[in-house]
N, C-alpha and C. Protein backbone atom coordinates (compact mmCIF):
# COMPACT_ATOMS: atom_id res chain seq x y z
N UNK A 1 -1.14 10.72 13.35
CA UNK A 1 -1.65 11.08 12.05
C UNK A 1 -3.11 10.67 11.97
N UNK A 2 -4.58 11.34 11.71
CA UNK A 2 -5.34 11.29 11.02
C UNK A 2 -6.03 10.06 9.94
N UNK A 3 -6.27 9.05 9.88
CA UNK A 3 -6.67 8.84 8.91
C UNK A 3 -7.67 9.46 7.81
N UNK A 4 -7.42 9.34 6.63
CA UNK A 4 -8.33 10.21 5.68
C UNK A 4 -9.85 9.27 5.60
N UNK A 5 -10.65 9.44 5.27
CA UNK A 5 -11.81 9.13 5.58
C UNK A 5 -11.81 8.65 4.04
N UNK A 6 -12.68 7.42 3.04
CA UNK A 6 -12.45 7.12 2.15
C UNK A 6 -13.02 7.73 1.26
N UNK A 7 -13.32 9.05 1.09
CA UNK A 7 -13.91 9.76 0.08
C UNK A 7 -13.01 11.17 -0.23
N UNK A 8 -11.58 11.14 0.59
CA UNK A 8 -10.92 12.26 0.80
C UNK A 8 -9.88 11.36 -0.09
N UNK A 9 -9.12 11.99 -1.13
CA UNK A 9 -7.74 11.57 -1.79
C UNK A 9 -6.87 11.88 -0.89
N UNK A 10 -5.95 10.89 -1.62
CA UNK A 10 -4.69 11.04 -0.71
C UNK A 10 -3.93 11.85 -1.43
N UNK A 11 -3.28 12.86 -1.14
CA UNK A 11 -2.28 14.25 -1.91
C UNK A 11 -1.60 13.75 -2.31
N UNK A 12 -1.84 13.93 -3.49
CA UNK A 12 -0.93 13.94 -4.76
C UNK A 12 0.67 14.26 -4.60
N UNK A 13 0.50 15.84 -4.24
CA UNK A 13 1.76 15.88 -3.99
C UNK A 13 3.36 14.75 -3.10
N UNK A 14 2.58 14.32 -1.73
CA UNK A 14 3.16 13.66 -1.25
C UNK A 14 3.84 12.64 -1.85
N UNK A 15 2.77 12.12 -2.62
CA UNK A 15 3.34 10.59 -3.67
C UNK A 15 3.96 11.28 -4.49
N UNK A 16 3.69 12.09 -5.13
CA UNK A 16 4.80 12.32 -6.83
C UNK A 16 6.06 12.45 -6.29
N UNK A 17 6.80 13.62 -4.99
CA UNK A 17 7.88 13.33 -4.86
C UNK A 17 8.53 14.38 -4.44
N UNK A 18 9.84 14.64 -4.48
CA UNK A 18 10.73 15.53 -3.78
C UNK A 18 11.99 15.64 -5.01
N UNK A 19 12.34 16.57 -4.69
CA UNK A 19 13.75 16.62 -5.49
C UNK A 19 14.81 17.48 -4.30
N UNK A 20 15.92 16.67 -4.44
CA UNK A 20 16.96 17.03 -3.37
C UNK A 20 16.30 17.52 -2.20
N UNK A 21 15.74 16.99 -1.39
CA UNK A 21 15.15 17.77 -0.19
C UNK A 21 13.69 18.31 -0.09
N UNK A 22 13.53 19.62 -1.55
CA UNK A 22 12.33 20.15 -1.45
C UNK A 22 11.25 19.90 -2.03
N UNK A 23 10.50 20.58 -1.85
CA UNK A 23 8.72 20.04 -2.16
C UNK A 23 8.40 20.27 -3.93
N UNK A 24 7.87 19.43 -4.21
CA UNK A 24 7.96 19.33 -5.62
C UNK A 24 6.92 20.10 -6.50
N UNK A 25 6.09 20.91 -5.51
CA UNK A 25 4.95 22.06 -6.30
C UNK A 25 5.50 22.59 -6.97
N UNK A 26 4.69 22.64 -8.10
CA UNK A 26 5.18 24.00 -9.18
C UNK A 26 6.75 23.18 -10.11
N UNK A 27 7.01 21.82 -10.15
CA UNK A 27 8.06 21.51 -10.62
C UNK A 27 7.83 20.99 -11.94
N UNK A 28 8.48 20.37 -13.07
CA UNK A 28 7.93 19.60 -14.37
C UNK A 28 8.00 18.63 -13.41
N UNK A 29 6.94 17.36 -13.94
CA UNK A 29 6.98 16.29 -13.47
C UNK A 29 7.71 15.07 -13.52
N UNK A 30 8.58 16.12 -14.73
CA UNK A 30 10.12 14.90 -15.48
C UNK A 30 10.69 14.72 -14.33
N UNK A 31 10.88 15.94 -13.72
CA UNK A 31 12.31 16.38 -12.55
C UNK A 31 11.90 15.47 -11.26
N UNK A 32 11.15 14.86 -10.60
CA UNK A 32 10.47 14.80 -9.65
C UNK A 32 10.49 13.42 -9.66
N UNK A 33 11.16 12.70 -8.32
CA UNK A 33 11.70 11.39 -8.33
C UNK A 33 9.98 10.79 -7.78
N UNK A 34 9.57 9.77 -8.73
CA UNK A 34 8.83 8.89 -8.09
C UNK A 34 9.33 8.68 -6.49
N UNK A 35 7.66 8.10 -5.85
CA UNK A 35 7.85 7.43 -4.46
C UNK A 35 8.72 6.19 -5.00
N UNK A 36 8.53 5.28 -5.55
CA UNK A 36 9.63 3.57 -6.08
C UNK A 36 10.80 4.32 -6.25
N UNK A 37 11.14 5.39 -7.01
CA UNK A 37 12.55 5.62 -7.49
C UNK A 37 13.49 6.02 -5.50
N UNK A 38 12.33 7.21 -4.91
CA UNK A 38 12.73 7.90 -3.52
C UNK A 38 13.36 6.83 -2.53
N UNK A 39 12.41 5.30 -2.68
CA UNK A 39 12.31 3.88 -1.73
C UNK A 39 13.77 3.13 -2.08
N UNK A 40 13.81 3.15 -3.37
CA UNK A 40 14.98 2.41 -3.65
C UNK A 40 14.50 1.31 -4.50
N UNK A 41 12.99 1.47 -5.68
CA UNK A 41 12.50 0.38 -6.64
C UNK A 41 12.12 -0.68 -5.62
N UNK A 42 11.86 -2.12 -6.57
CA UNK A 42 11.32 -2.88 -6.79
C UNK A 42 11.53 -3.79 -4.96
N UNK A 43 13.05 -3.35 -4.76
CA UNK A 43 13.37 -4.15 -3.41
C UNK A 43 12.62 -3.94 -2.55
N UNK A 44 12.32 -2.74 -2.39
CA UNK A 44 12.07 -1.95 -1.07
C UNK A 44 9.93 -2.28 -0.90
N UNK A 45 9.64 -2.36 -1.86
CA UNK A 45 8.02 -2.94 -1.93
C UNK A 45 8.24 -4.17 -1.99
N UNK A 46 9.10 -5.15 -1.79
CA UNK A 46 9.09 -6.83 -2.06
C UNK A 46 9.54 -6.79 -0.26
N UNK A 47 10.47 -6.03 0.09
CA UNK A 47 10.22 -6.14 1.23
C UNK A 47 9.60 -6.05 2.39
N UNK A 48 8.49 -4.74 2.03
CA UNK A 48 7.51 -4.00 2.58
C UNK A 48 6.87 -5.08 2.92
N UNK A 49 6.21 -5.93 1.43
CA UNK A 49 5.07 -7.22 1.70
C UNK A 49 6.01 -8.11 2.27
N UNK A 50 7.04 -9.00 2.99
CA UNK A 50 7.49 -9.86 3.02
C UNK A 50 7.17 -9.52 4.79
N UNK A 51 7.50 -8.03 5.51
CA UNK A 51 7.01 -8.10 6.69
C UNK A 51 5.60 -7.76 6.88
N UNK A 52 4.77 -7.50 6.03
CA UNK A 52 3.34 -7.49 6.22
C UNK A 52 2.88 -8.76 6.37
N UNK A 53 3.24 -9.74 5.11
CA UNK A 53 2.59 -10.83 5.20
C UNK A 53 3.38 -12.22 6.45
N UNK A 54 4.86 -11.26 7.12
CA UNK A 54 4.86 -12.32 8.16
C UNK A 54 4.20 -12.05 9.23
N UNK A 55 3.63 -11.05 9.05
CA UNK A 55 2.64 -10.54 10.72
C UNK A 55 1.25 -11.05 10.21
N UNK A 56 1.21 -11.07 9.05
CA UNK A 56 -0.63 -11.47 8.64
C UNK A 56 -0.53 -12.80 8.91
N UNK A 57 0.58 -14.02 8.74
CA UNK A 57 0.65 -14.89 8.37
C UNK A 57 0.04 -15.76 10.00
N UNK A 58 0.72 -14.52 11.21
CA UNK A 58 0.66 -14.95 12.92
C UNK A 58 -0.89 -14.43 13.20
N UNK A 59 -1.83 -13.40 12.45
CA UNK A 59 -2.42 -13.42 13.56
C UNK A 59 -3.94 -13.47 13.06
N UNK A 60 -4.55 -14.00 14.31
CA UNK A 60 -5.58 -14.89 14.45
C UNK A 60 -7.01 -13.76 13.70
N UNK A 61 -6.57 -12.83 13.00
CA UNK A 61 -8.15 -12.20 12.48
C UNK A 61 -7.85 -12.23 11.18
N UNK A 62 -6.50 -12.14 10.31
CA UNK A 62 -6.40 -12.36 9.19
C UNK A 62 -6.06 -13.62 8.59
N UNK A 63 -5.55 -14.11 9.45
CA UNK A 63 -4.50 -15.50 9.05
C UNK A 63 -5.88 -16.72 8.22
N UNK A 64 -7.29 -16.58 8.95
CA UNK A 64 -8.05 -17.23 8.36
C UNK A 64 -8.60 -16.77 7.29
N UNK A 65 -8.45 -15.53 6.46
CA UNK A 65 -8.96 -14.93 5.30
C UNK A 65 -8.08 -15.54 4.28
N UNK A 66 -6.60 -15.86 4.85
CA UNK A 66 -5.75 -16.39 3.48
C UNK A 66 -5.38 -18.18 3.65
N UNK A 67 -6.59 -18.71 4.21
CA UNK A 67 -6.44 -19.97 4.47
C UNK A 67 -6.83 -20.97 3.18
N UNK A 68 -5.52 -22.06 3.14
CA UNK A 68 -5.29 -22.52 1.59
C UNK A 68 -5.65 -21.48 0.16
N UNK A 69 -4.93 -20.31 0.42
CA UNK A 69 -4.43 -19.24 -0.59
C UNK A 69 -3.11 -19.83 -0.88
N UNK A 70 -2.82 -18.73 -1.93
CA UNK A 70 -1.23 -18.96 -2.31
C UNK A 70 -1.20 -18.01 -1.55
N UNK A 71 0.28 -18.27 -0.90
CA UNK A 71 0.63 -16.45 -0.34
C UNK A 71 2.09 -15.97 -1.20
N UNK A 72 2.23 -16.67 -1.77
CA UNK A 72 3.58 -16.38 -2.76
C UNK A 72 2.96 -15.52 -3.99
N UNK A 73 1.76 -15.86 -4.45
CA UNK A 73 1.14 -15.42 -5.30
C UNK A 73 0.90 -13.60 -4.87
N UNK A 74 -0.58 -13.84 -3.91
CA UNK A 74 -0.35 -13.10 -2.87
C UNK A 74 0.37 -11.50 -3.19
N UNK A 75 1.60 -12.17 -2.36
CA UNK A 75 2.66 -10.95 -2.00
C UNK A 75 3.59 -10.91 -3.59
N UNK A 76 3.27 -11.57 -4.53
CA UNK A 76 3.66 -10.71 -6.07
C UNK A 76 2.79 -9.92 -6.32
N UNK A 77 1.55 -10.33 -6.29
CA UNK A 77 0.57 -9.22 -6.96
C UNK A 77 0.33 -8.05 -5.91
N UNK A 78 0.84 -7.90 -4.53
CA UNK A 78 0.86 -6.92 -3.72
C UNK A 78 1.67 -6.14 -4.38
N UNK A 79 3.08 -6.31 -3.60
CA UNK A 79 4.24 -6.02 -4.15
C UNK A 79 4.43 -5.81 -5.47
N UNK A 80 3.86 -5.96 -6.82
CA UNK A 80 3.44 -5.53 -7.68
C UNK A 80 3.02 -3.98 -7.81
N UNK A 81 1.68 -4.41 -7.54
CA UNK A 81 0.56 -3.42 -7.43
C UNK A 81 1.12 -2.38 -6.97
N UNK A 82 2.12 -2.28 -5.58
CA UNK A 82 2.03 -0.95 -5.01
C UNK A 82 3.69 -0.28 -6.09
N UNK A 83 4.26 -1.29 -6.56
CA UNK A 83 5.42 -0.81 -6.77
C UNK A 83 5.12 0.30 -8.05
N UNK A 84 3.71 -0.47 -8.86
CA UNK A 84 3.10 0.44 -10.19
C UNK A 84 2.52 1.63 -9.65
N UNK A 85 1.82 1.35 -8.51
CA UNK A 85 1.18 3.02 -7.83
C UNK A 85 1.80 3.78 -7.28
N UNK A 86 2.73 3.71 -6.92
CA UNK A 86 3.78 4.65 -6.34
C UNK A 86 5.02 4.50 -7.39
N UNK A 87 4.63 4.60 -8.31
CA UNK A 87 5.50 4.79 -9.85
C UNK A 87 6.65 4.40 -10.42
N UNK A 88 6.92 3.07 -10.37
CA UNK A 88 7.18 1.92 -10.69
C UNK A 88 7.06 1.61 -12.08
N UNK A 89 7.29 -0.12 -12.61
CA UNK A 89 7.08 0.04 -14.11
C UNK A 89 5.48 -0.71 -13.83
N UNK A 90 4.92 -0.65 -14.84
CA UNK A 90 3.25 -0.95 -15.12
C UNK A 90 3.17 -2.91 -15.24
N UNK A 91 4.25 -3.40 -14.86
CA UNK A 91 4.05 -4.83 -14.70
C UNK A 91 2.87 -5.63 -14.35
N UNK A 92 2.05 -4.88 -12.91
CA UNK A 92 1.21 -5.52 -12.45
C UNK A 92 -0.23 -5.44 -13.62
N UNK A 93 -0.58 -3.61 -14.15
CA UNK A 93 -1.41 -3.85 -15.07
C UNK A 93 -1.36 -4.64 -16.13
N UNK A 94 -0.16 -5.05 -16.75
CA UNK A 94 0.52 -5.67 -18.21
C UNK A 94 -0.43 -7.74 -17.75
N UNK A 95 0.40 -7.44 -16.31
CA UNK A 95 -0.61 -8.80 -16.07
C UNK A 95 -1.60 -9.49 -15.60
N UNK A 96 -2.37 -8.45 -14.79
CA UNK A 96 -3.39 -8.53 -14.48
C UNK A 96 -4.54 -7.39 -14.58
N UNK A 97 -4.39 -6.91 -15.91
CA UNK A 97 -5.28 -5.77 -15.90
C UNK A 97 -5.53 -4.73 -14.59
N UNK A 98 -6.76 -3.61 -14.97
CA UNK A 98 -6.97 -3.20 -14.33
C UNK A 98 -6.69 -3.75 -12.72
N UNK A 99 -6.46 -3.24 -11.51
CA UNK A 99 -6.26 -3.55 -9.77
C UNK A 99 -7.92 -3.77 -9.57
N UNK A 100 -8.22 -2.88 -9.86
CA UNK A 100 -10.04 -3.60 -9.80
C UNK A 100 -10.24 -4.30 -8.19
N UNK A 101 -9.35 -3.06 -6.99
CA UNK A 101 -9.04 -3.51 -5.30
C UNK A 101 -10.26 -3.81 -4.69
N UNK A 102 -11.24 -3.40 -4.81
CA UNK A 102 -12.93 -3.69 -4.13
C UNK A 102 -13.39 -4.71 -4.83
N UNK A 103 -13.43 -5.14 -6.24
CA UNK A 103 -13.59 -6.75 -6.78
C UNK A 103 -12.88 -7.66 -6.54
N UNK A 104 -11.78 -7.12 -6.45
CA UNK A 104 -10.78 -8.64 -5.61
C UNK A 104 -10.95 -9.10 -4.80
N UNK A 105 -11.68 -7.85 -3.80
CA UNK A 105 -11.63 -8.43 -2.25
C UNK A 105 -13.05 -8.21 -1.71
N UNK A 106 -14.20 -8.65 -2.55
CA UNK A 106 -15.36 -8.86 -2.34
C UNK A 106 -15.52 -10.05 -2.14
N UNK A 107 -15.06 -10.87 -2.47
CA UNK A 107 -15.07 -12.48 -1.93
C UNK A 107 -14.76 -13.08 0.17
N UNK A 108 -14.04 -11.53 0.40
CA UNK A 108 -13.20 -11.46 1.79
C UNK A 108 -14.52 -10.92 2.44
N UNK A 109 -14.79 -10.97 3.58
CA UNK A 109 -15.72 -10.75 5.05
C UNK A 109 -14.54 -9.74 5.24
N UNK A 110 -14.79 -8.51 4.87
CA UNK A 110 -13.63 -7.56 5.62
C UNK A 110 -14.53 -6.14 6.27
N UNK A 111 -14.44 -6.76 7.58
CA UNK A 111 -15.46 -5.42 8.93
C UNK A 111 -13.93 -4.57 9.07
N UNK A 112 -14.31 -3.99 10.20
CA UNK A 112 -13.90 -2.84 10.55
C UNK A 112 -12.72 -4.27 12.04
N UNK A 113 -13.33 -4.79 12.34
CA UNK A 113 -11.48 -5.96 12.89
C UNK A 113 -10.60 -6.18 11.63
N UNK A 114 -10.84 -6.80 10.65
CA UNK A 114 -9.86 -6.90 9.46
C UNK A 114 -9.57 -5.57 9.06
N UNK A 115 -10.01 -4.72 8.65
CA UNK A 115 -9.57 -3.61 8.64
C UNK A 115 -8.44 -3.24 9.44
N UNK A 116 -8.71 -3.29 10.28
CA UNK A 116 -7.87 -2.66 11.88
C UNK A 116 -6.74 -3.10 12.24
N UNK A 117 -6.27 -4.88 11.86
CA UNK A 117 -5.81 -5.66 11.76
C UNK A 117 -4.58 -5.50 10.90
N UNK A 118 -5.21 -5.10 9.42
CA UNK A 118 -4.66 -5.25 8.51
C UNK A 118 -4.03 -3.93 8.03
N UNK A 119 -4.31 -2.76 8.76
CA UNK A 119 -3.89 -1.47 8.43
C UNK A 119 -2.79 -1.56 9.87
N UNK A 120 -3.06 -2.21 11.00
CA UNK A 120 -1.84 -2.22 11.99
C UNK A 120 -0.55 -2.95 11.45
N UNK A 121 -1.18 -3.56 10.94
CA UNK A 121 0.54 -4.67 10.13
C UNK A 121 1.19 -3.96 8.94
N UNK A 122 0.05 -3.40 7.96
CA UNK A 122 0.82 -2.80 7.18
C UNK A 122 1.98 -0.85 7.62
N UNK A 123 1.16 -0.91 8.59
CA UNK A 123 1.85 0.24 9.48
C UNK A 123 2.66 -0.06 10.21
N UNK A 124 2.72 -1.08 10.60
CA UNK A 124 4.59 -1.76 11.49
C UNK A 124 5.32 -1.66 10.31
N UNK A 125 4.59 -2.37 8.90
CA UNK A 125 5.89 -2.40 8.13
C UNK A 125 6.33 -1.45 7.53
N UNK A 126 5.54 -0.13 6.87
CA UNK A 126 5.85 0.96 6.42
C UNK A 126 6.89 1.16 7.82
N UNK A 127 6.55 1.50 8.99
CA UNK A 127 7.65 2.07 9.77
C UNK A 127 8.65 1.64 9.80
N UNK A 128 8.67 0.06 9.65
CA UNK A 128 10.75 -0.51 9.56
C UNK A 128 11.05 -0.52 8.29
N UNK A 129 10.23 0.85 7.47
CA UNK A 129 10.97 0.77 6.14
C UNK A 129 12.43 1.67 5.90
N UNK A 130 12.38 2.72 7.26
CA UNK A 130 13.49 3.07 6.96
C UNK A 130 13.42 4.82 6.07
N UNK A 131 12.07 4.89 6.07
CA UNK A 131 11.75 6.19 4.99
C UNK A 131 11.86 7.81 5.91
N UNK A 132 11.38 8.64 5.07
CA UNK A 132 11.58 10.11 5.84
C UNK A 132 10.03 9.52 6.37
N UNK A 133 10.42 10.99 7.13
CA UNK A 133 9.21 11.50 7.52
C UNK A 133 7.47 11.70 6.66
N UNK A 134 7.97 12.29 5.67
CA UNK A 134 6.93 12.83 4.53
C UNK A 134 6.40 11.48 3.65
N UNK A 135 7.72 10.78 3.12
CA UNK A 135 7.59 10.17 2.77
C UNK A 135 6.64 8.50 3.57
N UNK A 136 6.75 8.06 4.80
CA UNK A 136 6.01 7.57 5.36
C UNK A 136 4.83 8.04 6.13
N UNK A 137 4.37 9.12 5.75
CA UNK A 137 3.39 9.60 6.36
C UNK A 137 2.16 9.30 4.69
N UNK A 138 3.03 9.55 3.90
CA UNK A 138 1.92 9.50 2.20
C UNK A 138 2.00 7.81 2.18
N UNK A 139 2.65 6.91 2.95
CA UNK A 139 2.32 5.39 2.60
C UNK A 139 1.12 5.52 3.73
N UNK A 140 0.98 6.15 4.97
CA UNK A 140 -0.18 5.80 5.66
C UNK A 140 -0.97 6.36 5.18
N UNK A 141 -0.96 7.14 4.51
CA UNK A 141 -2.36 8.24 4.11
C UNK A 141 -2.82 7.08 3.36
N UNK A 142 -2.09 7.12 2.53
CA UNK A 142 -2.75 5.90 1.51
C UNK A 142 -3.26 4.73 1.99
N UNK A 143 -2.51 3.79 2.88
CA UNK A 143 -3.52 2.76 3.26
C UNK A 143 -3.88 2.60 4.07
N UNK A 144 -4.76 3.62 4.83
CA UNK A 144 -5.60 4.08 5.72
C UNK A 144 -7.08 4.45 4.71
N UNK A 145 -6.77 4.64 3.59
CA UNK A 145 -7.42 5.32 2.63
C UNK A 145 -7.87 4.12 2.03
N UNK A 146 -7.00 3.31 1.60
CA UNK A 146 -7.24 1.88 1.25
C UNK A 146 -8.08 0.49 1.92
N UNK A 147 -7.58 0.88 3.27
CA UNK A 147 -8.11 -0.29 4.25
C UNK A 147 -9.52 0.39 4.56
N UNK A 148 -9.76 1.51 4.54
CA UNK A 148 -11.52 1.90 4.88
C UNK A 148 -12.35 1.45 3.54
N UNK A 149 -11.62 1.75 2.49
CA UNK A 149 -12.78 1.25 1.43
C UNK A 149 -12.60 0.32 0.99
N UNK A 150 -12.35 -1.24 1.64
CA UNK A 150 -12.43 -2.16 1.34
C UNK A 150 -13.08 -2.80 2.46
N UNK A 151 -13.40 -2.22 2.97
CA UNK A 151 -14.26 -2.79 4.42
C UNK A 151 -16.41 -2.78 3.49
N UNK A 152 -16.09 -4.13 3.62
CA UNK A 152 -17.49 -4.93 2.73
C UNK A 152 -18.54 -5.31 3.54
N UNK A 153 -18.61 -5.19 5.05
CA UNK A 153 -19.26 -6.11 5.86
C UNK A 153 -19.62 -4.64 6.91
N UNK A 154 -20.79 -5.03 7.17
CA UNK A 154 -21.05 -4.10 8.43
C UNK A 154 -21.15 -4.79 9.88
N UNK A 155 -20.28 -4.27 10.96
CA UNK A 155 -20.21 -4.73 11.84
C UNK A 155 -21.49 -4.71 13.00
């Protein structure tokens, strides 16, 4: 797969959803199962971050970005965040306002190794999620899409 370059959206369609099988163009948007509802809710993004952050936790290019962090904290407001963007309930905005993802992580040294790093771990874990095809191809679009525009540092 392609990564999208960070000025290209990630299709809409993919994230809004499927109904029984087919493609959800041209559908009301009532009918049309969220990505959280497709995953199986709240579990299935608490687990997502639980194997991201045990591979971030081992290796030697990220592990020092979250040194004396909370990581419990962390992986709520992850696991949060993605469970509201892929259409979920709005918890994470209710408590932490706007995601505001490039101010959060302007404090982080993040080149194109953290990047690389951090889009390989979150791509092991999307893959032992267990999803279709379509459906794990719109979690990489997305944070492929994500991990380029948070890259703050020029290498």
């Amino acid at each position: 797969m392609t990564s999208p370059t960070p000025d290209q959206p990630v299709p809409r369609l993919a994230v809004r959803g499927v109904i029984r099988g087919e493609q959800a163009g041209g559908l009301d948007p009532a009918q049309v199962a969220s990505m959280y509802e497709r995953v199986g809710g709240q579990a299935w993004f608490d687990a997502l971050v639980e194997r991201f952050y045990g591979a971030v936790e081992a290796d030697p290019v990220l592990a020092p970005l979250y040194a004396g962090r909370d990581l419990v904290a962390a992986r709520q407001h992850l696991a949060g965040f993605l469970a509201q963007y892929w259409g979920g309930p709005t918890t994470y905005s209710q408590e932490r306002g706007h995601p505001r993802l490039r101010m959060r992580h302007v404090p982080f040294a993040i080149g194109v190794p953290e990047r690389d790093a951090w889009y390989r771990h979150m791509s092991a874990a999307v893959a032992a999620g267990g999803l279709s095809v379509e459906d794990e191809g719109a979690f990489l679009a997305y944070f492929a899409m994500a991990a380029d525009s948070l890259v703050n540092v020029a290498d």
